[in-house]
Protein backbone atom coordinates (compact mmCIF):
# COMPACT_ATOMS: atom_id res chain seq x y z
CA UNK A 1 11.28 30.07 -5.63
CA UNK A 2 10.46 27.26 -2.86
CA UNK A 3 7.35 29.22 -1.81
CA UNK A 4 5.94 28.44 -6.07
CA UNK A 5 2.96 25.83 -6.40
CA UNK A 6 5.12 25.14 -9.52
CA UNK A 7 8.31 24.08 -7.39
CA UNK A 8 6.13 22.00 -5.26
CA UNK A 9 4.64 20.08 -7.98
CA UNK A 10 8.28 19.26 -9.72
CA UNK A 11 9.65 18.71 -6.54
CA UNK A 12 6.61 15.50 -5.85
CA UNK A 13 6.96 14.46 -9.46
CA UNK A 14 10.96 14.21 -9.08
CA UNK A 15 10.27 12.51 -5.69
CA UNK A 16 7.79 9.81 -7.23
CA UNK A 17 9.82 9.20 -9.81
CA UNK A 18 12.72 8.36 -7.37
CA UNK A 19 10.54 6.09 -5.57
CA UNK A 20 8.94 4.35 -8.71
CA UNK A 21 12.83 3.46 -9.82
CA UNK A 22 13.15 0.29 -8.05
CA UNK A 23 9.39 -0.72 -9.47
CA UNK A 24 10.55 0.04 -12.83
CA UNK A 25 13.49 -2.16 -12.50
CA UNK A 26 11.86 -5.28 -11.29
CA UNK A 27 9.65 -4.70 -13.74
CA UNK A 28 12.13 -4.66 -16.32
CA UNK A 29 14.16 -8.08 -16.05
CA UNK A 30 14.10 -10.54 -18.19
CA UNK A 31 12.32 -12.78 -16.07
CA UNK A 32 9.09 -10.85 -16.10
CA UNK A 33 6.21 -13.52 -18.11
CA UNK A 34 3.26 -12.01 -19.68
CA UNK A 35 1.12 -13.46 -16.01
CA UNK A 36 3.51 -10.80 -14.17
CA UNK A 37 1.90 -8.36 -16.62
CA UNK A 38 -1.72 -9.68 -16.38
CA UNK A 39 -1.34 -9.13 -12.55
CA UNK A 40 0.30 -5.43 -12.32
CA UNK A 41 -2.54 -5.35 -14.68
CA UNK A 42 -5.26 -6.51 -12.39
CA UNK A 43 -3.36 -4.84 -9.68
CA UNK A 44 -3.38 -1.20 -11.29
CA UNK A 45 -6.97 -1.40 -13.24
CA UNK A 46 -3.95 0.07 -15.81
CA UNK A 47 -3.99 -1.99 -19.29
CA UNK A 48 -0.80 -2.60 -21.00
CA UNK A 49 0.00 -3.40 -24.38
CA UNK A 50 2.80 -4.84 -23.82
CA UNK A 51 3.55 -6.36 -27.31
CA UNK A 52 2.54 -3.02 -29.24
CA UNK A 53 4.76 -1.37 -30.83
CA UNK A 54 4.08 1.96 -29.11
CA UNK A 55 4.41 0.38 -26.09
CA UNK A 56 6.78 2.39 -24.02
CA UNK A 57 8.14 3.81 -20.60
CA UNK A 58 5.25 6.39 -20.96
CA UNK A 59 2.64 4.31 -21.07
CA UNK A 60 3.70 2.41 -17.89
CA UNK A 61 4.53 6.02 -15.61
CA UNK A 62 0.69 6.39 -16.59
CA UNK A 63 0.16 3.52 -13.92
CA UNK A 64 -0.80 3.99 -10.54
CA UNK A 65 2.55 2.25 -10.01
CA UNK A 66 3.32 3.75 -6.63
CA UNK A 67 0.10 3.68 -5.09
CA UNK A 68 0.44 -0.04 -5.60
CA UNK A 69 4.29 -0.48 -5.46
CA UNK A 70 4.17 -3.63 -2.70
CA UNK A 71 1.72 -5.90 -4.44
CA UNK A 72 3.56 -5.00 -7.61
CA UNK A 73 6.96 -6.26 -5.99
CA UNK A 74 5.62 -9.22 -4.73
CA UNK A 75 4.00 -9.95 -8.27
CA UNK A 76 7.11 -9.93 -9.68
């Protein structure tokens, strides 16, 4: 089963996932203003509607989050 493109692919996504936690939870806390968002914004080129009501864990994992993990961090 290792030698599968399939269990390649699920093994990265797993992976990124994993490495996107930490992201996810700074971007979570309470403390996080609407200017944190504007930056990850301008940071990304991702736009979030973050006072839809839609507006959910989906919509953020469709971020470049991890290819801009560090300045997202120090945003925060």
């Amino acid at each position: 089963m290792k030698e599968w493109k399939a269990f390649d692919e699920l093994r990265k996504t797993i992976d990124d996932f994993y490495e996107m936690i930490p992201v996810l939870q700074h971007m979570a806390d309470k403390s996080v203003m609407p200017r944190h968002w504007k930056r990850i914004q301008e940071t990304t080129g991702h736009a979030f509607d973050i006072d839809g009501e839609n507006f959910t864990l989906r919509n953020i994992l469709e971020a470049p989050l991890l290819q801009h993990r560090d300045d997202i961090e120090v945003s925060l």
